[in-house]
N, C-alpha and C. Protein backbone atom coordinates (compact mmCIF):
# COMPACT_ATOMS: atom_id res chain seq x y z
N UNK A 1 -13.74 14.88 -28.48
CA UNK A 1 -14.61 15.76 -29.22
C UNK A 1 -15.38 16.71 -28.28
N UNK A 2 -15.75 16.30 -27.01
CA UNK A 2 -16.60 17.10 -26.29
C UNK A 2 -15.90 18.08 -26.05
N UNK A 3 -14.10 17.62 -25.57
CA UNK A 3 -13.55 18.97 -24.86
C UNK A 3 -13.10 19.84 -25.94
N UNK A 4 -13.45 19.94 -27.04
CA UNK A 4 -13.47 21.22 -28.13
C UNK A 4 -15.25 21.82 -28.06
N UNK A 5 -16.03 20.93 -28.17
CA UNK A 5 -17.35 21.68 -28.38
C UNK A 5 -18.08 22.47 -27.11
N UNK A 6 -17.55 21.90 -26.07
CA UNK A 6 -18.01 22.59 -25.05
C UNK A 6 -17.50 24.28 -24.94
N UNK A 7 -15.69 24.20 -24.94
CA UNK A 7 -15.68 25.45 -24.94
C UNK A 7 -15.54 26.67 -25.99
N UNK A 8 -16.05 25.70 -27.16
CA UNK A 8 -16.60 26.67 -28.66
C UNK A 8 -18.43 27.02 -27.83
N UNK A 9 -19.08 25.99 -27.81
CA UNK A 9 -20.16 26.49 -27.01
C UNK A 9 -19.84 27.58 -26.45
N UNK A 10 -19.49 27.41 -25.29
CA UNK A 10 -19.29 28.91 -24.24
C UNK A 10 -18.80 29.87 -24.96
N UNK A 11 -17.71 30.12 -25.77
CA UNK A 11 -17.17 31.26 -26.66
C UNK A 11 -18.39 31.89 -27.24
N UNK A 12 -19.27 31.04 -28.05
CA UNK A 12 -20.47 31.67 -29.00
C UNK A 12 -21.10 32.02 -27.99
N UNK A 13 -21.62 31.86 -26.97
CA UNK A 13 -22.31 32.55 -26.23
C UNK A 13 -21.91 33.54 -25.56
N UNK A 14 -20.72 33.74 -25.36
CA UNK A 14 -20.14 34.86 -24.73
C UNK A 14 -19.78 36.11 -25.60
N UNK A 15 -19.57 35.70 -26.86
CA UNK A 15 -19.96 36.59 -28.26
C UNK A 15 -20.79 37.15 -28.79
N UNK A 16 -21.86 36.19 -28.41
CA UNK A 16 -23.29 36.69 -28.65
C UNK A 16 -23.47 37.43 -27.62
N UNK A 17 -23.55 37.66 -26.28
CA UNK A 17 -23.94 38.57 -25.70
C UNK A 17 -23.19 39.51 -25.66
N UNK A 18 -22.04 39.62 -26.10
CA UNK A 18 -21.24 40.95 -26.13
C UNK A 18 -22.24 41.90 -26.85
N UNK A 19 -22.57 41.28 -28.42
CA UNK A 19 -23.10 42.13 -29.54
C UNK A 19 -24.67 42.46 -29.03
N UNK A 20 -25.16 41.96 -27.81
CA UNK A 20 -26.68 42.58 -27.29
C UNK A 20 -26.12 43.42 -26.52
N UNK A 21 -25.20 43.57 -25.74
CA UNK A 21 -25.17 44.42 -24.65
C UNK A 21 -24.78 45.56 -25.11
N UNK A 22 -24.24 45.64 -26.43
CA UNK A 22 -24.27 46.85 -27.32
C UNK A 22 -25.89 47.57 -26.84
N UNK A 23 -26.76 47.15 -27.42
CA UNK A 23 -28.34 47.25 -27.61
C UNK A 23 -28.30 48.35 -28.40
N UNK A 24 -29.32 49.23 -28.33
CA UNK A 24 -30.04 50.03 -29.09
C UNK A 24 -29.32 51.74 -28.75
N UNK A 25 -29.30 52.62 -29.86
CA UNK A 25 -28.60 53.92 -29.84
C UNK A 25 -30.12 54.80 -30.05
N UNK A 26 -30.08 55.61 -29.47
CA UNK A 26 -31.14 56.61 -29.75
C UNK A 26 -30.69 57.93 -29.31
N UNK A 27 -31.15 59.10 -30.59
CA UNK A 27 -30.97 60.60 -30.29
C UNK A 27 -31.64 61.02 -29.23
N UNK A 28 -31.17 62.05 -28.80
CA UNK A 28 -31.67 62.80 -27.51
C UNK A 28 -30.85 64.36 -28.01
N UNK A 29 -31.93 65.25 -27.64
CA UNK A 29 -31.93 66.56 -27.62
C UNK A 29 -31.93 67.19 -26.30
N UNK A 30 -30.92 68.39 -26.73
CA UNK A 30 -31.02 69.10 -25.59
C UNK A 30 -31.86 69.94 -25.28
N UNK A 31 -32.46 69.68 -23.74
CA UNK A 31 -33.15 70.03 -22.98
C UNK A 31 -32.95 71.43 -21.73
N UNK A 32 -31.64 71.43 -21.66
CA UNK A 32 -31.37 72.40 -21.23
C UNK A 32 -29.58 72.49 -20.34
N UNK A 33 -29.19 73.49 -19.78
CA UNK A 33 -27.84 73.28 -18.83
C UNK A 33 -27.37 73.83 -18.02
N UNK A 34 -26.55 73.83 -16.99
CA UNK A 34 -26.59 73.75 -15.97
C UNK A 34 -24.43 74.08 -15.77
N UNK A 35 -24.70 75.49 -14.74
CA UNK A 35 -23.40 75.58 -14.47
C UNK A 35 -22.75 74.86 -13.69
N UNK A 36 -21.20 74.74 -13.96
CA UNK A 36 -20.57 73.53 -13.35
C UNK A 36 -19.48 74.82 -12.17
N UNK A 37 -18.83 74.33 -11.18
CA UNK A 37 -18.07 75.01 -11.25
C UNK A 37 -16.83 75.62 -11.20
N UNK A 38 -16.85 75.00 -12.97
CA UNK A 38 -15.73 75.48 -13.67
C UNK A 38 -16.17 76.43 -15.06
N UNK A 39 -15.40 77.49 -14.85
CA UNK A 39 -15.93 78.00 -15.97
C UNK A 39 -15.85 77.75 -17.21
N UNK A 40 -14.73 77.00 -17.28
CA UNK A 40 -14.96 76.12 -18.65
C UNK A 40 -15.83 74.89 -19.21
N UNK A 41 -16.11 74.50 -17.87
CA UNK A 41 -17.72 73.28 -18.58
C UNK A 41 -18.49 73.43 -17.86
N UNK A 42 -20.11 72.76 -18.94
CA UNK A 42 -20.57 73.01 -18.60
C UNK A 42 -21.61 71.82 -18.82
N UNK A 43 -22.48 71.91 -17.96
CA UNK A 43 -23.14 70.14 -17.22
C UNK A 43 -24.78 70.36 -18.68
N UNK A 44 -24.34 69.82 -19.57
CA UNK A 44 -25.31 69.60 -20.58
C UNK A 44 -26.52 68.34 -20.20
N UNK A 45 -28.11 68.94 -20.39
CA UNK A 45 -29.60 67.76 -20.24
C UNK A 45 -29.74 67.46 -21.22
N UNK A 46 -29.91 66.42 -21.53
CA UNK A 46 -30.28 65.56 -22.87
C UNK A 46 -31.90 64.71 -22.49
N UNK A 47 -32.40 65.16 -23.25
CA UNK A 47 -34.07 63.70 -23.26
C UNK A 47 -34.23 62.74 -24.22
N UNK A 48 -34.21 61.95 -24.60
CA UNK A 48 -34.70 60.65 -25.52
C UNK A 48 -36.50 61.04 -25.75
N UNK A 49 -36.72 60.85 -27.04
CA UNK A 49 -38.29 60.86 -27.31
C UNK A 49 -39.04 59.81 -26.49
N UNK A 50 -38.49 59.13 -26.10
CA UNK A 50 -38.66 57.86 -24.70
C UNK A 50 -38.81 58.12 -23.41
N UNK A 51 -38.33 59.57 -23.53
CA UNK A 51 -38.03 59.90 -22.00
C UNK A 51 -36.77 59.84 -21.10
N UNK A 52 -35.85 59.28 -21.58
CA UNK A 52 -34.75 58.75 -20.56
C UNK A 52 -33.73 60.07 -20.55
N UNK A 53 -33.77 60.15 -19.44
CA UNK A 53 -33.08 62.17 -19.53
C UNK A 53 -32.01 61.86 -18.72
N UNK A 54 -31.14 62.00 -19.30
CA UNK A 54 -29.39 62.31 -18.21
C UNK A 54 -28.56 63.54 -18.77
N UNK A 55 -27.30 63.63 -18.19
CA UNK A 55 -26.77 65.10 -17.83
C UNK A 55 -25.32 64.41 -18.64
N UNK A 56 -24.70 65.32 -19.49
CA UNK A 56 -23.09 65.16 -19.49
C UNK A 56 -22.25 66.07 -19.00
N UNK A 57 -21.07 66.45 -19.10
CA UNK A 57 -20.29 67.59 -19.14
C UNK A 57 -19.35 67.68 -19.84
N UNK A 58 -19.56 68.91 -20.68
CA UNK A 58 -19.09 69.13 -21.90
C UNK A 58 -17.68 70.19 -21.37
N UNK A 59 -16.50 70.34 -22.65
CA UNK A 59 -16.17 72.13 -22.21
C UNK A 59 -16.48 72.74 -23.22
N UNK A 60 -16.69 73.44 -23.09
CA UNK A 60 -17.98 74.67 -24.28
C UNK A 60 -19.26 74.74 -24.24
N UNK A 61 -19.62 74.80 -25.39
CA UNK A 61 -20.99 74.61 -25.71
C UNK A 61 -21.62 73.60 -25.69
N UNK A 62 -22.83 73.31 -25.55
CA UNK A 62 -23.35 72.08 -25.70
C UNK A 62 -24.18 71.75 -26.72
N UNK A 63 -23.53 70.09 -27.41
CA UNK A 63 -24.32 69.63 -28.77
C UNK A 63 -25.51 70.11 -28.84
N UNK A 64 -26.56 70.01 -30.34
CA UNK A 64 -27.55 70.59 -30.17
C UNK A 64 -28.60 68.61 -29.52
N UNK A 65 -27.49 67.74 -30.03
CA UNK A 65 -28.07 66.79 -29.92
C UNK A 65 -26.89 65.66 -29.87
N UNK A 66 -27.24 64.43 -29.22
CA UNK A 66 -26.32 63.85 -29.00
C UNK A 66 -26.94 61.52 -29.05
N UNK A 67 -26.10 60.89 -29.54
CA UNK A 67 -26.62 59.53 -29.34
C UNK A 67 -26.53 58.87 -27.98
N UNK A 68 -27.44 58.14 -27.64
CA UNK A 68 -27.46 57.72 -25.86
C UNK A 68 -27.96 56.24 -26.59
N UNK A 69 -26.89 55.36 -25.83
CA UNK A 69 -27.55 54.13 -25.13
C UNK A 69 -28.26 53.74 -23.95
N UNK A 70 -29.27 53.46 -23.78
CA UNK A 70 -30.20 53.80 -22.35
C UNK A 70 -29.68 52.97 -21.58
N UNK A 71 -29.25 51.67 -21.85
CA UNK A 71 -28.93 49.94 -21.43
C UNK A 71 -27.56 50.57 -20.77
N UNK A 72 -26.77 51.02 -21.56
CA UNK A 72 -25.10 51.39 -20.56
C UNK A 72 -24.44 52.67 -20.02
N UNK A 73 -25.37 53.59 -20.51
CA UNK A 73 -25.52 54.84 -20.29
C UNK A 73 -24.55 55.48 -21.05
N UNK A 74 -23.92 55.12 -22.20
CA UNK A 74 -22.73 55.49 -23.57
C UNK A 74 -23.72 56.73 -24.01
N UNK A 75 -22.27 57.36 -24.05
CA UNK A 75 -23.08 58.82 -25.23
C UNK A 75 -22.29 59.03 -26.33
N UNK A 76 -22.70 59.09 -27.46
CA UNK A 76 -21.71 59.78 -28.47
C UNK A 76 -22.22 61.17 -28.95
N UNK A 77 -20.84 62.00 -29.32
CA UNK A 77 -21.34 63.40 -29.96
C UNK A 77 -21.16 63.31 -31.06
């Protein structure tokens, strides 16, 4: 019996922290951008109402706004 519950134990815990290390999504607006150099992209600033400010690079234009995970540094447009 132990050698099933032990490594169901470890599984749930290794499951469970998958779904935290997700963590938290928050909008961020752009702040401003920055030539790359290529003329086709271009190095987009993003800020969080939190503060947490990083750079992407887009080709075109840049979102007016974009989702950031602060914890893994993931962006979605």
């Amino acid at each position: 019996m132990r050698k099933v519950v032990i490594p169901l134990f470890l599984l749930c815990i290794v499951l469970s922290s998958a779904s935290f290390a997700q963590g938290r999504w928050e909008s961020a607006t752009n702040v401003g951008q920055e030539r790359t150099g290529d003329v086709m992209l271009t190095s987009c600033i993003y800020q969080t109402l939190g503060g947490y400010r990083f750079s992407i690079v887009v080709r075109g234009i840049c979102p007016f706004s974009v989702r950031v995970n602060p914890e893994t540094g993931q962006v979605r447009m």
